[in-house]
N, C-alpha and C. Protein backbone atom coordinates (compact mmCIF):
# COMPACT_ATOMS: atom_id res chain seq x y z
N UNK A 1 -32.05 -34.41 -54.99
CA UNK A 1 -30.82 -34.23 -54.25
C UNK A 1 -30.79 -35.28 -53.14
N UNK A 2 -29.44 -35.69 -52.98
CA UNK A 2 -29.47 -37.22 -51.96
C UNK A 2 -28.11 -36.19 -51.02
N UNK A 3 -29.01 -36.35 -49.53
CA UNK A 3 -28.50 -36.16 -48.15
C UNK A 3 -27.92 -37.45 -47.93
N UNK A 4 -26.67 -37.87 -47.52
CA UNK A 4 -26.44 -38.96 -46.83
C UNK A 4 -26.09 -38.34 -45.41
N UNK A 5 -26.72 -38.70 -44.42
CA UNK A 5 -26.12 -37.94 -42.79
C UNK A 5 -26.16 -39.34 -42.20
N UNK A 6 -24.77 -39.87 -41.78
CA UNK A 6 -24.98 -41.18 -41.10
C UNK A 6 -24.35 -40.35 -39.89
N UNK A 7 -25.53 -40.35 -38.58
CA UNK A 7 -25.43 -39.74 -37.43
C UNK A 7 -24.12 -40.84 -36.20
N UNK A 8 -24.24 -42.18 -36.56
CA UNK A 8 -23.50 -42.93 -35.59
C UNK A 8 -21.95 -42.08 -36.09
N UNK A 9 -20.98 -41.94 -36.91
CA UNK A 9 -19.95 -41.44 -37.32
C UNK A 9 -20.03 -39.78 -36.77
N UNK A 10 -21.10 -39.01 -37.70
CA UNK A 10 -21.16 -37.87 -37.33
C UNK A 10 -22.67 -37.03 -36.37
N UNK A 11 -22.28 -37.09 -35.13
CA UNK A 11 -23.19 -37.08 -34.89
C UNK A 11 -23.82 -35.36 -34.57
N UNK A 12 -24.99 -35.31 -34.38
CA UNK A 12 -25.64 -33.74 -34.59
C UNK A 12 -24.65 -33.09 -33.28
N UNK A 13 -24.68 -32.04 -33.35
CA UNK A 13 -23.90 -30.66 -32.69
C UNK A 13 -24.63 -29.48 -33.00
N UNK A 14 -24.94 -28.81 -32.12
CA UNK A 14 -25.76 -27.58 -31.81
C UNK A 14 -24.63 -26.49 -32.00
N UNK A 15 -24.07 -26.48 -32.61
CA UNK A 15 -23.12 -25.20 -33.02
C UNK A 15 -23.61 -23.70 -32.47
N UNK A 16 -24.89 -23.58 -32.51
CA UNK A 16 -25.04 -22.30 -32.69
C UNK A 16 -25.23 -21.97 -30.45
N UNK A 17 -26.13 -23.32 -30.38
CA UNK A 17 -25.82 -23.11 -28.27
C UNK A 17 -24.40 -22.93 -27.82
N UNK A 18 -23.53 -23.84 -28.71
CA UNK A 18 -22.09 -24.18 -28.28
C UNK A 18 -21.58 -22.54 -28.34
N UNK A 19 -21.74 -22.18 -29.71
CA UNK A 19 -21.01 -20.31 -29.35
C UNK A 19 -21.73 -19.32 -28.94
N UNK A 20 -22.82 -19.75 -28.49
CA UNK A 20 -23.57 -18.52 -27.55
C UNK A 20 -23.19 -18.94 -25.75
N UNK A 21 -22.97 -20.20 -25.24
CA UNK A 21 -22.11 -20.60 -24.00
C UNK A 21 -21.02 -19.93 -23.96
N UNK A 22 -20.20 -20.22 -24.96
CA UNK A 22 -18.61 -19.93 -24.81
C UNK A 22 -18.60 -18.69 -25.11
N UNK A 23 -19.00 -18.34 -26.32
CA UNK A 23 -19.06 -16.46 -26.91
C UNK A 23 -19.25 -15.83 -25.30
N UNK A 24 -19.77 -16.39 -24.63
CA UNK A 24 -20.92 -15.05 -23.06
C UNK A 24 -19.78 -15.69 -22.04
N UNK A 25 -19.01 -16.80 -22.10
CA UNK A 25 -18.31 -16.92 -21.01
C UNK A 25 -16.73 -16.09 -21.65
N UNK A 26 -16.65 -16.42 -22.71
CA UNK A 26 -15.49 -15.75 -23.12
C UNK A 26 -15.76 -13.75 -22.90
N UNK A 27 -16.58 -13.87 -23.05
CA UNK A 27 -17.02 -11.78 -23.10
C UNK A 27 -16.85 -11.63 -21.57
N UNK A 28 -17.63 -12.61 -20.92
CA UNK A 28 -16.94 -12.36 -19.17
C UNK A 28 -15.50 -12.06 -19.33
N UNK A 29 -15.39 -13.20 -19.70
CA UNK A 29 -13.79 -13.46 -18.73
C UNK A 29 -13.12 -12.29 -19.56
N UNK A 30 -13.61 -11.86 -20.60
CA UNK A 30 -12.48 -10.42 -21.15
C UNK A 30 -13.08 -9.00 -20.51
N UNK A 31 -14.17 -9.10 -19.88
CA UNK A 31 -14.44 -8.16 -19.67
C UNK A 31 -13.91 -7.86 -17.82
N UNK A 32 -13.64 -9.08 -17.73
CA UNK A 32 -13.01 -9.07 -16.17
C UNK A 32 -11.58 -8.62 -16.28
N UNK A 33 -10.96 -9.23 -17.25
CA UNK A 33 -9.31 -8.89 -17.86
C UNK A 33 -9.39 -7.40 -17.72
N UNK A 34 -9.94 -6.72 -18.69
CA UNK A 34 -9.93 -5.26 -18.74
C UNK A 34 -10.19 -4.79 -17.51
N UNK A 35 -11.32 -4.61 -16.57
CA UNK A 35 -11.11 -4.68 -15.49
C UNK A 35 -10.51 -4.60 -15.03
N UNK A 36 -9.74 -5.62 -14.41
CA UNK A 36 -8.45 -5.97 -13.45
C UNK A 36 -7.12 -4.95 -14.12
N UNK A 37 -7.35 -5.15 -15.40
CA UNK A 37 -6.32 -3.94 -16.15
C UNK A 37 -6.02 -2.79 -15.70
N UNK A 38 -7.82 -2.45 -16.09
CA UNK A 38 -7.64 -0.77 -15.77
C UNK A 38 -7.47 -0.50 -14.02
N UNK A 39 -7.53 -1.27 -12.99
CA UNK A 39 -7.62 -1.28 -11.84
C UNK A 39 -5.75 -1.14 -11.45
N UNK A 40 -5.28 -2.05 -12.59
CA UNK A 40 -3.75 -1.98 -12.18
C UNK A 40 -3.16 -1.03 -12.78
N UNK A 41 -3.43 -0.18 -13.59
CA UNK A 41 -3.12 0.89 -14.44
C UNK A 41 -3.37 1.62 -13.49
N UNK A 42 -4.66 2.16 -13.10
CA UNK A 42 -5.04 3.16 -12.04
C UNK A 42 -3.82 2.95 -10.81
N UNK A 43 -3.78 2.12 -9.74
CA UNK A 43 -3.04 1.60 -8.84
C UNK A 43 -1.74 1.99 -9.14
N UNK A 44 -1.12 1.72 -10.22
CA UNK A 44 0.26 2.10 -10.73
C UNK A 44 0.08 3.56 -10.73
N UNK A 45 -0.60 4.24 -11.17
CA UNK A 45 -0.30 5.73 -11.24
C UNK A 45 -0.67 6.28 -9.95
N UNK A 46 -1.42 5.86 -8.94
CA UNK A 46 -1.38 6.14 -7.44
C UNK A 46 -0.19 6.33 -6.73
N UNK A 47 -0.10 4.80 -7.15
CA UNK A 47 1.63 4.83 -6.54
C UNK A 47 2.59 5.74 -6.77
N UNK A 48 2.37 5.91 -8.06
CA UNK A 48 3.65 6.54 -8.80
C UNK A 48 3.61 7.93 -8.07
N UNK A 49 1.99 8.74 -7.80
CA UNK A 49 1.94 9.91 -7.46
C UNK A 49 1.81 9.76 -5.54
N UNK A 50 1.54 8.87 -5.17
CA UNK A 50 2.11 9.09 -3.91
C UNK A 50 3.70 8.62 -3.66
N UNK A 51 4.29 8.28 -4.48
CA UNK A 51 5.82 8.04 -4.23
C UNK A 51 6.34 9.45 -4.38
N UNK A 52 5.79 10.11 -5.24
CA UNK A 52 6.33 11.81 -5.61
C UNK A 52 6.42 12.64 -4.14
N UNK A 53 4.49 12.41 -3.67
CA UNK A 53 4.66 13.23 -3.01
C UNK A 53 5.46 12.47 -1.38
N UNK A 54 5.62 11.66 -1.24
CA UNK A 54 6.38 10.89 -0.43
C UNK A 54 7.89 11.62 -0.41
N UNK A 55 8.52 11.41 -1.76
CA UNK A 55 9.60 12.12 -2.27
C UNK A 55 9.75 13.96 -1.89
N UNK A 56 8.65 14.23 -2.18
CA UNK A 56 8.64 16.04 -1.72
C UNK A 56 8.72 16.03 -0.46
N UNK A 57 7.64 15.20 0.76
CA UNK A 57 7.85 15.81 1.69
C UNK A 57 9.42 15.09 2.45
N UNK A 58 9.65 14.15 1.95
CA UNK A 58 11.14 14.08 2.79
C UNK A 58 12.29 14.98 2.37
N UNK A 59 11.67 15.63 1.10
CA UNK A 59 13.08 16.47 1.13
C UNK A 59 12.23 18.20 1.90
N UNK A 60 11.05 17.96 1.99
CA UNK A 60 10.70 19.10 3.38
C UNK A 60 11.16 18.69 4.49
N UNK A 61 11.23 17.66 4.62
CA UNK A 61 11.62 17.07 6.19
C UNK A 61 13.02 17.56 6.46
N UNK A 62 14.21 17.26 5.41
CA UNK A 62 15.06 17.06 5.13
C UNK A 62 15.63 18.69 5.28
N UNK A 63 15.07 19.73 4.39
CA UNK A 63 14.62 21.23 4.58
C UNK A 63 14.89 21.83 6.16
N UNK A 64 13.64 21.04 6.72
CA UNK A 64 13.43 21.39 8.40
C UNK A 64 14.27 21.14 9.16
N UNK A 65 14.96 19.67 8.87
CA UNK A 65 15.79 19.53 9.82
C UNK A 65 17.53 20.15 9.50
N UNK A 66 18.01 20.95 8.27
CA UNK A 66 19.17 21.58 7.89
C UNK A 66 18.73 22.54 8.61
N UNK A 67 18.11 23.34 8.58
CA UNK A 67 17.26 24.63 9.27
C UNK A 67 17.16 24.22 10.90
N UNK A 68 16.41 23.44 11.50
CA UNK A 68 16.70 23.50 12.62
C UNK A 68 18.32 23.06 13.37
N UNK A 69 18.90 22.74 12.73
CA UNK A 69 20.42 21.74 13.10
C UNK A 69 20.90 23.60 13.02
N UNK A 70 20.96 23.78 11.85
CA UNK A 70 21.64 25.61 11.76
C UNK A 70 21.22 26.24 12.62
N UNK A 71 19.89 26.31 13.53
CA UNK A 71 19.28 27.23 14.15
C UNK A 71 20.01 26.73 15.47
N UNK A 72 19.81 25.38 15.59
CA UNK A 72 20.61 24.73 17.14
C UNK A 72 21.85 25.41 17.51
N UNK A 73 23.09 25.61 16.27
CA UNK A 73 24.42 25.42 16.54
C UNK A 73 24.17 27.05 16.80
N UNK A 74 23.36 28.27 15.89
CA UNK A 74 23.27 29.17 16.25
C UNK A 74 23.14 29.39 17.87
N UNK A 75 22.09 29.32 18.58
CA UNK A 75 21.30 28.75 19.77
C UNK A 75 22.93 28.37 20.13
N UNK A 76 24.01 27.55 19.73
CA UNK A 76 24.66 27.15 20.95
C UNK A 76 26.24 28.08 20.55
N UNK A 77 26.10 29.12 20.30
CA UNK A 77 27.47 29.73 19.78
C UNK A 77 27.45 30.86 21.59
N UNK A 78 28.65 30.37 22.37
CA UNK A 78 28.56 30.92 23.23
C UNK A 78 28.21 32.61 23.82
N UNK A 79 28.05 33.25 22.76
CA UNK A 79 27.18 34.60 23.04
C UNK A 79 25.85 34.06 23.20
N UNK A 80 25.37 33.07 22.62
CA UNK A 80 23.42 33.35 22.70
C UNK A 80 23.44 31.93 23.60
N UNK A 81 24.16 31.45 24.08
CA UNK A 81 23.65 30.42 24.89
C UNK A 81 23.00 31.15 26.17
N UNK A 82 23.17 32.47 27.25
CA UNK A 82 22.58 32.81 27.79
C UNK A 82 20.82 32.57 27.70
N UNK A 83 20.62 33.60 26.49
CA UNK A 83 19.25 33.54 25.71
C UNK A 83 18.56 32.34 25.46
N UNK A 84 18.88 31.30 25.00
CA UNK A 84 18.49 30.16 24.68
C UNK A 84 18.26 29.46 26.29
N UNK A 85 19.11 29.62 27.49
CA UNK A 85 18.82 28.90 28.76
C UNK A 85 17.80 29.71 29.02
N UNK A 86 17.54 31.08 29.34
CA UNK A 86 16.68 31.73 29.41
C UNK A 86 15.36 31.64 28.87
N UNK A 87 15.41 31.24 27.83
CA UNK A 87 14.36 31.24 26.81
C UNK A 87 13.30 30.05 27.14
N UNK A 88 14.37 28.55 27.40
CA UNK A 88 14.27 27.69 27.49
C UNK A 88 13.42 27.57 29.30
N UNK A 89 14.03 28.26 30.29
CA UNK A 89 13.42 28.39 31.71
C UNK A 89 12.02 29.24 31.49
N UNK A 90 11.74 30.49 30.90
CA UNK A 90 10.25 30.82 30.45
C UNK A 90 9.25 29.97 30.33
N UNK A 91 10.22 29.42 29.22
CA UNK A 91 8.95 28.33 28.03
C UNK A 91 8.66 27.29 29.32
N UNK A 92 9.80 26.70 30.34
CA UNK A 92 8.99 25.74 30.84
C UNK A 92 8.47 26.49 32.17
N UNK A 93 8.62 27.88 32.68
CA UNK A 93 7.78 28.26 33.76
C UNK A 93 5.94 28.67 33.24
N UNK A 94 6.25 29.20 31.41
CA UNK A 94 4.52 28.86 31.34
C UNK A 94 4.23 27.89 31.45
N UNK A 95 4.86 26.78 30.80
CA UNK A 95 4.32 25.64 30.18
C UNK A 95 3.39 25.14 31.90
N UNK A 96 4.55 25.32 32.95
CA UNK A 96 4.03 24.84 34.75
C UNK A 96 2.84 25.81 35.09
N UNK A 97 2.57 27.24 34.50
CA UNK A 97 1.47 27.80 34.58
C UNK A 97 0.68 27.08 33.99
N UNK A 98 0.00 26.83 32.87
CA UNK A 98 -0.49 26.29 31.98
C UNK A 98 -1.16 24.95 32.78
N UNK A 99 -0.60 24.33 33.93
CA UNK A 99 -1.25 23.07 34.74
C UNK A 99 -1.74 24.03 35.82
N UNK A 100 -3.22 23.42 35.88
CA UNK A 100 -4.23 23.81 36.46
C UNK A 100 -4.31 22.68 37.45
N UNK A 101 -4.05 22.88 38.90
CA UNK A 101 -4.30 21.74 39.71
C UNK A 101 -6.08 21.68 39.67
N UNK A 102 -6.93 22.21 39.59
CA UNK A 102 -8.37 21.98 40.01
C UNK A 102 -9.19 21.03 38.58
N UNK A 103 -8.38 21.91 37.58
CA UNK A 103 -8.92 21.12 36.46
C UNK A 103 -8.50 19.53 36.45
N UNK A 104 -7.11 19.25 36.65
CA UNK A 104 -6.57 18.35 36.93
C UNK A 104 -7.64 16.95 37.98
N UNK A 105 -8.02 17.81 39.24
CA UNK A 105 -8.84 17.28 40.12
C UNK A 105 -9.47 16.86 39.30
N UNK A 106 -10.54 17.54 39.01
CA UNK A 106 -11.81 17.43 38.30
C UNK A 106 -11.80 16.60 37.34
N UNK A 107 -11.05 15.91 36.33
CA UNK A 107 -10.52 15.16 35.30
C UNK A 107 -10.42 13.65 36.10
N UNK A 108 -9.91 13.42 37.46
CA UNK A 108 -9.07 12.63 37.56
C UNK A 108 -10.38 11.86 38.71
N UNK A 109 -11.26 13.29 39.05
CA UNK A 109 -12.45 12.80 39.41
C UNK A 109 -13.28 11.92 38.95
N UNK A 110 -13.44 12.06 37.62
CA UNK A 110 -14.63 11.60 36.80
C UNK A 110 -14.11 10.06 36.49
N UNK A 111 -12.66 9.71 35.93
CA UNK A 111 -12.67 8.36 36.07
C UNK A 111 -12.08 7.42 37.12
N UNK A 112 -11.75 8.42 38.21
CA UNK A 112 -11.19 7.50 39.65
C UNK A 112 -12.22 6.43 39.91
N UNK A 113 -11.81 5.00 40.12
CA UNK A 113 -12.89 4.08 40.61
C UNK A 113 -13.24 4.22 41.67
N UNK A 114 -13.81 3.28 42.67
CA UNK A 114 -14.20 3.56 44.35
C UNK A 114 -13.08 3.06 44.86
N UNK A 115 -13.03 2.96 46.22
CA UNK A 115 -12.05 2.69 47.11
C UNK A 115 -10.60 2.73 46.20
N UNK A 116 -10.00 4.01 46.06
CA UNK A 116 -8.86 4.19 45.11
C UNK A 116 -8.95 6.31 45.32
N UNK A 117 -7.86 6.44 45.93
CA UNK A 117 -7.07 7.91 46.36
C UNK A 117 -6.23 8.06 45.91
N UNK A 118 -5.60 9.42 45.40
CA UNK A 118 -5.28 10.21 44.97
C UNK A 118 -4.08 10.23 46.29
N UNK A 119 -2.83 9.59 46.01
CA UNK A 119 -2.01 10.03 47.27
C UNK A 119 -0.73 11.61 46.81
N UNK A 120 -0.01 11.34 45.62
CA UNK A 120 0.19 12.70 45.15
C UNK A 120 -0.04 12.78 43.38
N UNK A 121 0.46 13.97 43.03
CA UNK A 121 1.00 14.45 41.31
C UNK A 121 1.71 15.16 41.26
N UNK A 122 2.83 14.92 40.48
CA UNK A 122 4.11 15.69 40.35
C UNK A 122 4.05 15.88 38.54
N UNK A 123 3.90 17.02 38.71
CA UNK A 123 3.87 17.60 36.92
C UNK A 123 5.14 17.82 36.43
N UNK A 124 5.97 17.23 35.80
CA UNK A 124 7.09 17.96 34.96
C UNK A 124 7.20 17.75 33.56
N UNK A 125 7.40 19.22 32.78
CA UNK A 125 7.31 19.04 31.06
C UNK A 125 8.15 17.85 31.19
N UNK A 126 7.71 17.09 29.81
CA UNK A 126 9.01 16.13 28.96
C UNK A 126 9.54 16.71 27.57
N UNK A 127 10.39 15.47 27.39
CA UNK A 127 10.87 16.17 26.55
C UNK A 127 10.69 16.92 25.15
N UNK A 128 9.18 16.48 24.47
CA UNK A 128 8.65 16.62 23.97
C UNK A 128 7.93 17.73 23.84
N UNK A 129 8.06 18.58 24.64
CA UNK A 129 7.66 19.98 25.01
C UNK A 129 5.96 19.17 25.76
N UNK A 130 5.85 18.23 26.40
CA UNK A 130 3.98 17.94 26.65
C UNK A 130 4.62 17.96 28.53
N UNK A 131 3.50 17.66 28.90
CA UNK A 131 3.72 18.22 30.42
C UNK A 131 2.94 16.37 30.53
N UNK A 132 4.07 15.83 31.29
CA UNK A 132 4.30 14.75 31.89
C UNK A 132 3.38 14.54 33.42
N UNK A 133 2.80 13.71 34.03
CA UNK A 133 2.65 14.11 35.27
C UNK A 133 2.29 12.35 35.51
N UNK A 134 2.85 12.39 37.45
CA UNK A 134 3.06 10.73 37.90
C UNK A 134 2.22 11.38 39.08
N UNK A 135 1.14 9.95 38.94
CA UNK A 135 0.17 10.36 40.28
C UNK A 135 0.17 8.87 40.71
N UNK A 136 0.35 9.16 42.38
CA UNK A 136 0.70 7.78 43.12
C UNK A 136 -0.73 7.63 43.79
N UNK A 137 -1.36 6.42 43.72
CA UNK A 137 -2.50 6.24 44.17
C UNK A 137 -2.37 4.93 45.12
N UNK A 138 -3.37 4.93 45.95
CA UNK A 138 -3.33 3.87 46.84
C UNK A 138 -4.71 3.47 46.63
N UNK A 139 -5.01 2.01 47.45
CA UNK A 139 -5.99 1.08 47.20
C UNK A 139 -5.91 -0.50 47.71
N UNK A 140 -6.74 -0.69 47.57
CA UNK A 140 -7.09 -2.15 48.47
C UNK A 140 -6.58 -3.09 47.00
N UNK A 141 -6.89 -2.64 46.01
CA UNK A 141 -6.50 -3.81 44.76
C UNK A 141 -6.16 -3.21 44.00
N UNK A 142 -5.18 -4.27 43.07
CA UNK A 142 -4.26 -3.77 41.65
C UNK A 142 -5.64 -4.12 40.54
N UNK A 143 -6.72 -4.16 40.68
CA UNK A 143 -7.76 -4.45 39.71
C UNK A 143 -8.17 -2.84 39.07
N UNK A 144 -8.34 -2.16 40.62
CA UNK A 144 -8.77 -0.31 40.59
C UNK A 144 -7.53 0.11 40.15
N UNK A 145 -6.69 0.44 40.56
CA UNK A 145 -5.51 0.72 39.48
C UNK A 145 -5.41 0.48 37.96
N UNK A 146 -5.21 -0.81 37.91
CA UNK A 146 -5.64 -1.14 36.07
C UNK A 146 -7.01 -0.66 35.68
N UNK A 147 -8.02 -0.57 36.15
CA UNK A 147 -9.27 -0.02 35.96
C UNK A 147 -9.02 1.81 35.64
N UNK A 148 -8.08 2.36 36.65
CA UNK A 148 -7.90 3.99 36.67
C UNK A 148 -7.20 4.01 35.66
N UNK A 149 -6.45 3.00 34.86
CA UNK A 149 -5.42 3.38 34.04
C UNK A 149 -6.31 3.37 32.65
N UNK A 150 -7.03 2.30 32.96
CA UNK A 150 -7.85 2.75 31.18
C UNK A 150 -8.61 3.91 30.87
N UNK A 151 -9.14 4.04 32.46
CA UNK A 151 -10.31 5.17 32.03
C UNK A 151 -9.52 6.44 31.74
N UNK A 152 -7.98 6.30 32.34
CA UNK A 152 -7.54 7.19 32.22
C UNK A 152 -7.31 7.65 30.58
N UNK A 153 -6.65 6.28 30.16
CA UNK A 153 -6.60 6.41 28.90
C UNK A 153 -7.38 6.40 27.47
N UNK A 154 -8.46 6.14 28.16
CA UNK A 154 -10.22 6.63 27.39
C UNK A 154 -10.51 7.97 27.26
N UNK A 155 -10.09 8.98 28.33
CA UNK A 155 -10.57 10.11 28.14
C UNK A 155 -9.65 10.70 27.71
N UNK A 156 -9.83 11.95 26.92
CA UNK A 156 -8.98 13.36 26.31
C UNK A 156 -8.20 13.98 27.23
N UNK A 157 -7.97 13.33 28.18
CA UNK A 157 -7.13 14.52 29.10
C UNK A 157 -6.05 13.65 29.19
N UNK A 158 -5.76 12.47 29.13
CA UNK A 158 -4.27 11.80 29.60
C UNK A 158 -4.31 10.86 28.54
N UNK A 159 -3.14 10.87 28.24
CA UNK A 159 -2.44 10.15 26.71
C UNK A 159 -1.12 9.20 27.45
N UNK A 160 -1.02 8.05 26.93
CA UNK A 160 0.17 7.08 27.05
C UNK A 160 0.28 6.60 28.55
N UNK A 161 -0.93 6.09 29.75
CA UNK A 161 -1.01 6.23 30.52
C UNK A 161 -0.21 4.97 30.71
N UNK A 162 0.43 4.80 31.44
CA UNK A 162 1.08 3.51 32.33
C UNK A 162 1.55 3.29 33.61
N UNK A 163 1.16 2.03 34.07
CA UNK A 163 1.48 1.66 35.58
C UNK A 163 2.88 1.91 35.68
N UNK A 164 3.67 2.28 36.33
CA UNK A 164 5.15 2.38 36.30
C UNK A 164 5.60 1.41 37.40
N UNK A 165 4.97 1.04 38.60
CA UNK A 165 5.43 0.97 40.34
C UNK A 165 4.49 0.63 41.01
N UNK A 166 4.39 -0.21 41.52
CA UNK A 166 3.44 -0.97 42.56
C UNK A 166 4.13 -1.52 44.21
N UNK A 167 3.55 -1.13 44.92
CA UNK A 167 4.29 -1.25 45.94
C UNK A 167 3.30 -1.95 47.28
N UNK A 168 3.27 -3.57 47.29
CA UNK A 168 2.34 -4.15 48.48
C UNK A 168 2.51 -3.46 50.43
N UNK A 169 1.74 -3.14 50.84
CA UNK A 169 2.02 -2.34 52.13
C UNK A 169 0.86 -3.17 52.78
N UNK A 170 1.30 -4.56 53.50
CA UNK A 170 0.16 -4.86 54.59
C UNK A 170 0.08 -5.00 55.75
N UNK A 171 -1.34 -4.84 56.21
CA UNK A 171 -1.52 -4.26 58.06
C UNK A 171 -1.47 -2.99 57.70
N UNK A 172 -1.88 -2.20 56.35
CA UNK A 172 -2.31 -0.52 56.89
C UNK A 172 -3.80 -0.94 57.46
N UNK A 173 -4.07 0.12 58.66
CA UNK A 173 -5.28 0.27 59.07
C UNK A 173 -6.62 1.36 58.11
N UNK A 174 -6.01 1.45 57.07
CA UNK A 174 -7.52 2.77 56.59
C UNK A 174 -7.72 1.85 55.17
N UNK A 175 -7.36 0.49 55.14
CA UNK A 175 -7.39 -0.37 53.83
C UNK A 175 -6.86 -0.64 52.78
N UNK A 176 -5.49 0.38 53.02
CA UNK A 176 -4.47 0.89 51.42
C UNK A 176 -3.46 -0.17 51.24
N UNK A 177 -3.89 -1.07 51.01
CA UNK A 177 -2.87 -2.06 51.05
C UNK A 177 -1.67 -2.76 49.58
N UNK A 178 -2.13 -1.21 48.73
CA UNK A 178 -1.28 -1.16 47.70
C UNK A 178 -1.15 0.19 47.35
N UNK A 179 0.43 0.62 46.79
CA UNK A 179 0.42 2.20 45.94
C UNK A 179 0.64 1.89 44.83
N UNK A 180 0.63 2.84 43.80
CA UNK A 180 0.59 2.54 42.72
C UNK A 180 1.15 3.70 41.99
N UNK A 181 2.42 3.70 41.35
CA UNK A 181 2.96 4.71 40.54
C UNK A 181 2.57 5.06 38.92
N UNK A 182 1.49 6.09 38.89
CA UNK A 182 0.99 5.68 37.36
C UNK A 182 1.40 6.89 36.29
N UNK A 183 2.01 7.10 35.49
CA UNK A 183 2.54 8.32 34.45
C UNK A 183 1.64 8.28 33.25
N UNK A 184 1.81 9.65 33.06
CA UNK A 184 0.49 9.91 31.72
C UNK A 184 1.15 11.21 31.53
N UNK A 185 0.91 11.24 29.78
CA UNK A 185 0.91 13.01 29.40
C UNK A 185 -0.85 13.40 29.67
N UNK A 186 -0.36 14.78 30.61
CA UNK A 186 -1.64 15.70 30.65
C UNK A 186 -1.40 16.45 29.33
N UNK A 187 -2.66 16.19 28.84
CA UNK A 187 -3.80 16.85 27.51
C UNK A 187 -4.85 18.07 27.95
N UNK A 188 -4.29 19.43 28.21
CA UNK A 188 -5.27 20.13 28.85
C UNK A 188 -6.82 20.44 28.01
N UNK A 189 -7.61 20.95 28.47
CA UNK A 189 -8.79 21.10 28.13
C UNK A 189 -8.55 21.85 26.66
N UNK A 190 -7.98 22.96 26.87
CA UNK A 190 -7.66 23.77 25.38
C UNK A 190 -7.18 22.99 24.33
N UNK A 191 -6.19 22.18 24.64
CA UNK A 191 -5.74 20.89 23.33
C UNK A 191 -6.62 19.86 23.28
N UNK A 192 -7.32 19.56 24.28
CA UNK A 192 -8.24 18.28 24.24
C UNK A 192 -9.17 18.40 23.17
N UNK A 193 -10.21 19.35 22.71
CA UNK A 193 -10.46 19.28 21.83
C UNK A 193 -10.22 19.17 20.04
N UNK A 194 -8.23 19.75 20.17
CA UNK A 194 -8.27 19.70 18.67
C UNK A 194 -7.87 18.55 18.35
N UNK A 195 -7.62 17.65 19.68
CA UNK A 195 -6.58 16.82 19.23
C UNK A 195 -7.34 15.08 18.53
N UNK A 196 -7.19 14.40 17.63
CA UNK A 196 -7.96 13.16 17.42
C UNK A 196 -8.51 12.57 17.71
């Protein structure tokens, strides 16, 4: 038997390395495809089931607020408007029980900086049904102020704290040579814990 193999024309090729390279890069790359597949398959049906429940609770929302709008106009049909002002003066004479001036102290103690007093606090609910309160402080610098305002807003007892009012006063003799109007919702001790 006569082989003629003239290698310059045809030259040798490893066929069998060539589809074990490509065969193992091709099985990757399909096995990444599927992958990425089933990842977007999954993802799609996430969606699909948080769009549902997205969908349910706005028509709870939707529920609550036909129900409270009906309950309002009830609330304002001039026989029960008495009741409802009434109702409404209770809710905010507990809500003013419910502020504890000592606890208050004691809170306002722990992150007051140095040279920085306590000049008043005026508590009034907002509208939100949360009990609002503006405490005017004095001080030698607007540094202790911005300093009282974080710590304020670090701890569990005061939420949404902000400078409101600054007011320069110089030539006081006891060093107060700034006030400072600062508002925060009080977070009492009983909510402080459930809250985030």
């Amino acid at each position: 038997m006569h082989l003629n193999i003239n290698l310059a024309t045809n030259p040798y090729q490893d066929a069998r390395r060539f589809w074990i390279q490509w065969g193992t890069t091709l099985a990757l790359v399909g096995i990444a495809t599927l992958a990425l597949l089933a990842i977007t398959i999954t993802g799609w049906f996430n969606a699909k089931r948080d769009r549902q429940t997205i969908s349910q609770l706005k028509n709870q929302i939707s529920e609550r607020d036909a129900e409270r709008a009906k309950a309002e106009a009830y609330l304002n049909l001039p026989a029960n408007r008495s009741t409802r002002d009434r109702s409404q003066f209770l809710n905010e004479l507990i809500q003013r029980k419910a502020f504890s001036w000592t606890k208050v102290f004691e809170e306002l103690e722990g992150v007051m900086p140095p040279r920085l007093h306590v000049v008043s606090i005026h508590p009034e609910p907002s509208s939100d049904n949360e009990l609002a309160i503006k405490i005017v402080v004095a001080g030698e610098s607007r540094d202790r102020a911005i300093a009282l305002a974080r710590k304020m807003e670090d701890s569990k007892h005061f939420q949404h704290t902000e400078i409101t009012q600054e007011q320069n006063q110089q030539g006081q003799t006891n060093g107060d040579n700034s006030t400072f109007d600062i508002n925060a919702i009080y977070v009492p001790r009983s909510q402080a814990g459930s809250t985030p």
